[in-house]
Protein backbone atom coordinates (compact mmCIF):
# COMPACT_ATOMS: atom_id res chain seq x y z
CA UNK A 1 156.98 171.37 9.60
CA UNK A 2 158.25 167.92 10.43
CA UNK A 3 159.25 167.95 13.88
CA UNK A 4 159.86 163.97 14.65
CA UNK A 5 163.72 162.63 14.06
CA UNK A 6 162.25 160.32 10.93
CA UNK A 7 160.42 163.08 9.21
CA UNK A 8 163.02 165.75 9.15
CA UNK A 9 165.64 162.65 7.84
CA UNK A 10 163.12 162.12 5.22
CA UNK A 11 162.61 165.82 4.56
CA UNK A 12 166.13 166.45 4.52
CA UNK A 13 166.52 163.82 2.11
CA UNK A 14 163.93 164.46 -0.18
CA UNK A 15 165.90 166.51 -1.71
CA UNK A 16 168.94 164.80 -4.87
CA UNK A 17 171.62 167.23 -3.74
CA UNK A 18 171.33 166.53 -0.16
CA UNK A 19 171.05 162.88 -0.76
CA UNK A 20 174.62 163.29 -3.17
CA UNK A 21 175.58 165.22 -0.22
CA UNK A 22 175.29 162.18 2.20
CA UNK A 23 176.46 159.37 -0.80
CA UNK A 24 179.47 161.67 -1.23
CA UNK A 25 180.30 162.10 2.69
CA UNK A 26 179.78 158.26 3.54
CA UNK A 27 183.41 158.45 1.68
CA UNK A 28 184.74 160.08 4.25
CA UNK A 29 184.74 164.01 6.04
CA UNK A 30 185.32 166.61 3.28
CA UNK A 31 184.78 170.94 3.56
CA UNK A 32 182.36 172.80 1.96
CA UNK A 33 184.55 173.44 -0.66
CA UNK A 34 185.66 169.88 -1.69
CA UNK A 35 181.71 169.26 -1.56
CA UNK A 36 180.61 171.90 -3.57
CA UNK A 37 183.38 171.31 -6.58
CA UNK A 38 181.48 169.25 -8.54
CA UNK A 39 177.87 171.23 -8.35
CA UNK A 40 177.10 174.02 -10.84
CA UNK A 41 176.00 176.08 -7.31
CA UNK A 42 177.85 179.03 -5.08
CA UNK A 43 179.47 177.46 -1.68
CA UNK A 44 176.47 179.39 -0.32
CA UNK A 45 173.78 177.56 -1.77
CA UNK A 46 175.83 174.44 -0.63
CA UNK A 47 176.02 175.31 2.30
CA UNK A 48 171.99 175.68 2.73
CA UNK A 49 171.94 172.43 1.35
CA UNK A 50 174.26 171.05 4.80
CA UNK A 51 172.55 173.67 7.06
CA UNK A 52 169.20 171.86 6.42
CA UNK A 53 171.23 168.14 6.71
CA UNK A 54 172.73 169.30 9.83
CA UNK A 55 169.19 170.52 10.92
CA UNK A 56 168.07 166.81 10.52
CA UNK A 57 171.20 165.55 12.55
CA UNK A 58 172.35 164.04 9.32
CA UNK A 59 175.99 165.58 9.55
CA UNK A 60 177.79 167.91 11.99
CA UNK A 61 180.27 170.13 11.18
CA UNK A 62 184.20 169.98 12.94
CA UNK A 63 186.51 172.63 13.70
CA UNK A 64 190.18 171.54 12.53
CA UNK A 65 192.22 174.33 12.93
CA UNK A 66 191.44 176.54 9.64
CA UNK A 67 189.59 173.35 8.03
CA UNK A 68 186.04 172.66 8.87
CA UNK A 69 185.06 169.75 7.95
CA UNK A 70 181.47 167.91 7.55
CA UNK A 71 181.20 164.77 8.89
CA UNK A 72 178.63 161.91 8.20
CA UNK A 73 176.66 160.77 11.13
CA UNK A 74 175.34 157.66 9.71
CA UNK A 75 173.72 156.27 13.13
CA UNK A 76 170.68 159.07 12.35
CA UNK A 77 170.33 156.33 9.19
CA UNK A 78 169.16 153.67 11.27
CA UNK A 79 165.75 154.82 12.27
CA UNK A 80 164.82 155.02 8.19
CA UNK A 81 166.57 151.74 7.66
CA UNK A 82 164.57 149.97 10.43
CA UNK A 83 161.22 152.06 8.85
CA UNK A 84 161.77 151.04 5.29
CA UNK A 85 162.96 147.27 6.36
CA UNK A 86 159.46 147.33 8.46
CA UNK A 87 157.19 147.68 5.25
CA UNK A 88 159.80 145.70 2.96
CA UNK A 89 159.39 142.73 4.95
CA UNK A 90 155.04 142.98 5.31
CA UNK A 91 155.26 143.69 1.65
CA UNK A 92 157.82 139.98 1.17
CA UNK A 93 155.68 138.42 3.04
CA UNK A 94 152.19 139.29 1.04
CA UNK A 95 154.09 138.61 -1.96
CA UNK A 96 154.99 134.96 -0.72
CA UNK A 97 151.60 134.75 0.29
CA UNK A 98 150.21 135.73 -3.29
CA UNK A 99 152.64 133.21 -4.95
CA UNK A 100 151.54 130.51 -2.89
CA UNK A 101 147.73 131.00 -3.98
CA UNK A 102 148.83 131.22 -7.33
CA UNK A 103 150.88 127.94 -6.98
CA UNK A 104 147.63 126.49 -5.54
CA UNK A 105 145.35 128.02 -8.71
CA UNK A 106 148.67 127.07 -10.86
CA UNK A 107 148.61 123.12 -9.89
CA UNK A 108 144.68 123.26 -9.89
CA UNK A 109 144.66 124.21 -13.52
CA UNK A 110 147.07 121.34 -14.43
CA UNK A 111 145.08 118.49 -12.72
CA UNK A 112 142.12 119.43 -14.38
CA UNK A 113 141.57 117.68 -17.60
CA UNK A 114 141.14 119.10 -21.11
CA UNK A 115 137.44 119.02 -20.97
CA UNK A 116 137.05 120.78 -17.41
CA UNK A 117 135.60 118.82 -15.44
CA UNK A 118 137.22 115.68 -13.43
């Protein structure tokens, strides 16, 4: 079982309706019944779906009078965003390396003259 912050976001998010869950609540706060209208699942299997979110610190859950809202708590987000950037930009940068060799072996290839030799 994960037990660091980034695995259980992952883990939580592995999953499509927990990650429709999250798209859907960066609109705004909304009850476990406005968020389980559109899914073809019982309010209880919903609410799994937000128990294991909330687990993960992904959302937290209000108390507003009879209304109980579940709220977004994007700043868990940032650990994943700064993870994923990490390995975009390494990945950007041995792509830019790759195209400059193959700029190099590109401009080569046209100096060299039909025969192939200079």
């Amino acid at each position: 079982m994960p037990t660091d912050q980034l695995s259980r976001t992952f883990a939580a998010l592995a999953d499509p309706t927990r990650r429709d869950l999250v798209a859907r609540l960066t609109l705004g706060d909304a009850t476990l019944t406005e968020l389980a209208e559109p899914y073809r699942m019982s309010l209880q299997a919903v609410s799994k779906h937000l128990s294991v979110l909330e687990r993960a610190g992904l959302v937290s859950r209000g108390k507003d009078a009879q209304r109980r809202p579940v709220h977004l708590q994007p700043s868990v987000l940032e650990p994943v965003t700064d993870w994923l950037e990490t390995y975009r930009r390494q990945a950007e940068e041995r792509y830019q390396r790759l195209d400059a060799v193959l700029a190099t072996l590109s401009d080569t290839r046209i100096d060299t003259p039909a025969g192939g030799t200079r």
